[in-house]
N, C-alpha and C. Protein backbone atom coordinates (compact mmCIF):
# COMPACT_ATOMS: atom_id res chain seq x y z
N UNK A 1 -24.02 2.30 66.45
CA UNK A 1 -24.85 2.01 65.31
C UNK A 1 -25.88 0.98 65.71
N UNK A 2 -26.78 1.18 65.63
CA UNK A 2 -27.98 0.45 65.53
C UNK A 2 -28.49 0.09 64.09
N UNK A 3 -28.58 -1.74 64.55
CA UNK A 3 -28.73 -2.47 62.99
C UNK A 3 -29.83 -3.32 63.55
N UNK A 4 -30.16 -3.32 62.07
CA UNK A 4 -31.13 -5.12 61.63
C UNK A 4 -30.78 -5.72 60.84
N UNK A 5 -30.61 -7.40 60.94
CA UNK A 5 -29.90 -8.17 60.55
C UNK A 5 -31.24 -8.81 59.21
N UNK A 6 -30.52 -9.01 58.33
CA UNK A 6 -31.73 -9.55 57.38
C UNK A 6 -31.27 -11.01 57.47
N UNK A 7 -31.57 -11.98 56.28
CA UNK A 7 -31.35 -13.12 56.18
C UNK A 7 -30.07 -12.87 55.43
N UNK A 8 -29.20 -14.50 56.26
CA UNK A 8 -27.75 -14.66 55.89
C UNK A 8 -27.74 -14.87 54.19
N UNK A 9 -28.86 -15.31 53.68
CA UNK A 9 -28.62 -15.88 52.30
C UNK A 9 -30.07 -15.38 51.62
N UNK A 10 -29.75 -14.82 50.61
CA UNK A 10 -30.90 -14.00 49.90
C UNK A 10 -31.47 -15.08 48.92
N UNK A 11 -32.55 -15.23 48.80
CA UNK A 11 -33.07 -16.38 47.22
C UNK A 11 -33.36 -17.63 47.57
N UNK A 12 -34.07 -18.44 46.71
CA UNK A 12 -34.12 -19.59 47.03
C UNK A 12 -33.03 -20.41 46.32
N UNK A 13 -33.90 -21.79 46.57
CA UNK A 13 -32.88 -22.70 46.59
C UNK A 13 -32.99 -22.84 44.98
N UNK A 14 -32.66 -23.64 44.27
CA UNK A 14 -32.56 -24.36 42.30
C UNK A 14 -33.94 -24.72 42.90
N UNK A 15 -35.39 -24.51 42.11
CA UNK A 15 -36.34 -24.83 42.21
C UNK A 15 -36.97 -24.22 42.83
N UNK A 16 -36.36 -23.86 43.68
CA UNK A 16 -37.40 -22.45 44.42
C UNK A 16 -38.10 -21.53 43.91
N UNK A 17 -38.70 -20.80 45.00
CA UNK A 17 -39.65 -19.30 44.10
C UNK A 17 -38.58 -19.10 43.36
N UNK A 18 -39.26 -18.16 42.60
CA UNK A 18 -38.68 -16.84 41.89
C UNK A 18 -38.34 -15.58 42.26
N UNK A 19 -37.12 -14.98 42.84
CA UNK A 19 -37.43 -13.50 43.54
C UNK A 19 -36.04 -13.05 43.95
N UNK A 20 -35.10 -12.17 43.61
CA UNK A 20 -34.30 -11.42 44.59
C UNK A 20 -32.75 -12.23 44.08
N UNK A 21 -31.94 -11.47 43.84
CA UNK A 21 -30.38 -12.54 44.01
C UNK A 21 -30.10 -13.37 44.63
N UNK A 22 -29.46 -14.57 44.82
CA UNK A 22 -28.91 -14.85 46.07
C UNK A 22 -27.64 -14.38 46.41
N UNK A 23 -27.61 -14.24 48.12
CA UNK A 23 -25.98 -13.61 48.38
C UNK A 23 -25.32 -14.20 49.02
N UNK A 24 -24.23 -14.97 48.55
CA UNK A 24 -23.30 -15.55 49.86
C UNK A 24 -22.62 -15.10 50.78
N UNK A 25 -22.58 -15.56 51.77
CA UNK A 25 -21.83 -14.84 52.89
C UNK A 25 -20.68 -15.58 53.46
N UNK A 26 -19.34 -14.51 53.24
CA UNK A 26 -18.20 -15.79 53.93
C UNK A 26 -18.18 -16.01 55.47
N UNK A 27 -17.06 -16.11 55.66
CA UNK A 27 -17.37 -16.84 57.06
C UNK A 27 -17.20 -15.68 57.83
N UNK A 28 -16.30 -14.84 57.72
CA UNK A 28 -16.25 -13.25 58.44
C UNK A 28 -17.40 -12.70 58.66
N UNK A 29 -18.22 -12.95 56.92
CA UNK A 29 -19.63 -11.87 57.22
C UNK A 29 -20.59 -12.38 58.12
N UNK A 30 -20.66 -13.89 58.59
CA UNK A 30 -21.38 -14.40 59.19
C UNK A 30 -21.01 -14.41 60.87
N UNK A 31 -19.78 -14.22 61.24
CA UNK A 31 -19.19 -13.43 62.26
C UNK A 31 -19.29 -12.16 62.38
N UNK A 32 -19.83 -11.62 61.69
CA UNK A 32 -19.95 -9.97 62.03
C UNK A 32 -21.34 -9.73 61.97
N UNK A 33 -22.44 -10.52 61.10
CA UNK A 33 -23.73 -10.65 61.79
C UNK A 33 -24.10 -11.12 63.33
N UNK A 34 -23.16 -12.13 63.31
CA UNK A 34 -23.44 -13.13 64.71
C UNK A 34 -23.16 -11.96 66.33
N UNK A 35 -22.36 -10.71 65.68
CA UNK A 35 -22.00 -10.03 66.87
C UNK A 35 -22.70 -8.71 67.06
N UNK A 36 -23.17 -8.58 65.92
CA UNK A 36 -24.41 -7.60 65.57
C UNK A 36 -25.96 -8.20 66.39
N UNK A 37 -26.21 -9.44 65.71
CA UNK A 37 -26.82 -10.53 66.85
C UNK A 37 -27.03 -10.21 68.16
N UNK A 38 -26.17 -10.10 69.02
CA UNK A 38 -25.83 -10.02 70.23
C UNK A 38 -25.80 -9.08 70.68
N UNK A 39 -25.63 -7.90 69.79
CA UNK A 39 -25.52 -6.63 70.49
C UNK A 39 -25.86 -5.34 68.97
N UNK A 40 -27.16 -5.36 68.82
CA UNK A 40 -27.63 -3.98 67.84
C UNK A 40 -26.55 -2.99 68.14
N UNK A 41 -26.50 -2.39 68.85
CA UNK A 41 -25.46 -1.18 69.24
C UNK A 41 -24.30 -1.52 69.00
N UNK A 42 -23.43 -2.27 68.33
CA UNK A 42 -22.41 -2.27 68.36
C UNK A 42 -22.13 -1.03 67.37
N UNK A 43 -20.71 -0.83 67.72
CA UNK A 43 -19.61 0.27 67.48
C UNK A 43 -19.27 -0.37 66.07
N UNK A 44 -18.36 0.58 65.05
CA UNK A 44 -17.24 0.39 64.27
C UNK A 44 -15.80 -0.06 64.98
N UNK A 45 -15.73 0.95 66.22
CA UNK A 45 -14.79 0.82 67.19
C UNK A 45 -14.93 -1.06 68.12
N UNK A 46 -15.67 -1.10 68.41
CA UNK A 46 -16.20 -2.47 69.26
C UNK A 46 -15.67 -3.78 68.12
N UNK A 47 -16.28 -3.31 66.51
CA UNK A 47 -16.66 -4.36 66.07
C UNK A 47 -14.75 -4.93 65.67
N UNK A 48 -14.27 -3.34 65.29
CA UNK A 48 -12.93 -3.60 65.19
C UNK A 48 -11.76 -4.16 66.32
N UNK A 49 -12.56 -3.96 67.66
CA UNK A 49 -11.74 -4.73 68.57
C UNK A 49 -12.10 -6.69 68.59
N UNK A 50 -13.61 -6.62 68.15
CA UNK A 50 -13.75 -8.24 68.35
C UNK A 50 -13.38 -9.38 67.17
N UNK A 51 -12.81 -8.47 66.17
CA UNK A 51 -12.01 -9.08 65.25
C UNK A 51 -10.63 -8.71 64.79
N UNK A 52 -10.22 -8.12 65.87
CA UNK A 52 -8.38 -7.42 65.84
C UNK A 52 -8.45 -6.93 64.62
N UNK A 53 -8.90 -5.96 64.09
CA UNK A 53 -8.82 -5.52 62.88
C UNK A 53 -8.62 -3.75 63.18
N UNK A 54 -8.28 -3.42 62.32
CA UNK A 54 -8.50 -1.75 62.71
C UNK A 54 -9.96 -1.11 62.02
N UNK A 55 -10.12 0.16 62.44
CA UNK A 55 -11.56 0.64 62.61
C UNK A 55 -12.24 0.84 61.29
N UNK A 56 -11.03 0.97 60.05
CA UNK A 56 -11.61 1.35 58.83
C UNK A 56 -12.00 -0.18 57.71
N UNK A 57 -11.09 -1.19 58.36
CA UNK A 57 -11.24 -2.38 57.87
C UNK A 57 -13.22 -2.93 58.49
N UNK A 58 -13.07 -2.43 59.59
CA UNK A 58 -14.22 -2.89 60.29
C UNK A 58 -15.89 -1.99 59.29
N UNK A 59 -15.33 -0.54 59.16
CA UNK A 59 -16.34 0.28 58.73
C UNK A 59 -16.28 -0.41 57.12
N UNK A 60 -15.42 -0.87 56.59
CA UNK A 60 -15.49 -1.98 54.66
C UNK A 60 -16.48 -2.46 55.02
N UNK A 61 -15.91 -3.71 56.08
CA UNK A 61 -17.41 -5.09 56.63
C UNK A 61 -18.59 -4.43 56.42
N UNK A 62 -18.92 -3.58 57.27
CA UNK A 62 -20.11 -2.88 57.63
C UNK A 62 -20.97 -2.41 56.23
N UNK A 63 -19.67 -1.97 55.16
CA UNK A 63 -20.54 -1.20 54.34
C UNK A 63 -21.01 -2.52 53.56
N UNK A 64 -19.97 -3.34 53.20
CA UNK A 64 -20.28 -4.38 52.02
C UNK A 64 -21.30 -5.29 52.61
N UNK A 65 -21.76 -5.26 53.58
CA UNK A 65 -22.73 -6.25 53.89
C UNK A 65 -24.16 -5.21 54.37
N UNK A 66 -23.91 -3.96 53.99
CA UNK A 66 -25.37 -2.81 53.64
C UNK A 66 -25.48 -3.10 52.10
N UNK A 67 -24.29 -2.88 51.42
CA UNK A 67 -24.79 -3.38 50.06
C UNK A 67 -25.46 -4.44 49.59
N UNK A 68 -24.88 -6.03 50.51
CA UNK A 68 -25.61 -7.43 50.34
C UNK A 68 -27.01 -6.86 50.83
N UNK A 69 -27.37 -6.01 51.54
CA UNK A 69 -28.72 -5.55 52.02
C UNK A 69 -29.04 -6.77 53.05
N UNK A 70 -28.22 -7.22 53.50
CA UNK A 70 -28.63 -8.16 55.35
C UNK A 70 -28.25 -7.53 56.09
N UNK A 71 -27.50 -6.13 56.51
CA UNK A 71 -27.48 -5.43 57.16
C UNK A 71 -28.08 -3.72 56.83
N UNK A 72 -28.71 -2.98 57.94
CA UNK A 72 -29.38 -2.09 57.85
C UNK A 72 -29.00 -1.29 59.19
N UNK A 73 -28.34 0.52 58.68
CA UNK A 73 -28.86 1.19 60.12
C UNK A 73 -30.03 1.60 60.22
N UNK A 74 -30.20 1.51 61.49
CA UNK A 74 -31.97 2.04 62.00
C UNK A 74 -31.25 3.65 62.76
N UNK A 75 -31.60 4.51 62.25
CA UNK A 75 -31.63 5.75 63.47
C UNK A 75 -30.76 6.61 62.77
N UNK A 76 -30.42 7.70 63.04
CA UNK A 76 -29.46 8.57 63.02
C UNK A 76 -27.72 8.43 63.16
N UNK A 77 -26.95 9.10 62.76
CA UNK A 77 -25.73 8.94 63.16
C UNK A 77 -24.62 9.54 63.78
N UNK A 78 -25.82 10.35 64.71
CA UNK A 78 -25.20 11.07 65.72
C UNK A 78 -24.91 10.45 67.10
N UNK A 79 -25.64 9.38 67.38
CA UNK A 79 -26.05 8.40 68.86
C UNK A 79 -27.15 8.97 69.58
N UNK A 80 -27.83 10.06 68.84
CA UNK A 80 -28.73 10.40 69.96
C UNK A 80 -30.00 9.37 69.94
């Protein structure tokens, strides 16, 4: 999978513009950006080995942080 990482925290600050939710991110989701970071291509398989988790726990992460919309696939989902 090939991703783009958006910003960890959506919105401004109390006083800030006006624009968009803000989204918090726990400390996992900010570990699973940070390895996305490092490597666009990472796997479901990869991501589930660098957090001992199994592959479907890993593909949750993945989705709930497409929903926060800071993560994005770029491409197809075949690997070609």
């Amino acid at each position: 999978m090939r991703a783009t990482i958006f910003k960890e925290s959506i919105g401004g600050s109390i006083g800030g513009p006006i624009g968009g939710p803000i989204v918090e991110l726990t400390e996992r989701q900010k570990q699973i950006l940070d390895f996305f970071r490092e490597n666009h291509l990472l796997t479901k398989r990869d991501l589930a080995v660098k957090l001992n988790i199994n592959v479907s726990a890993a593909q949750n992460h993945i989705k709930i942080l497409r929903k926060k919309g800071v993560l994005k696939r770029i491409g197809g989902t075949r690997g070609h």
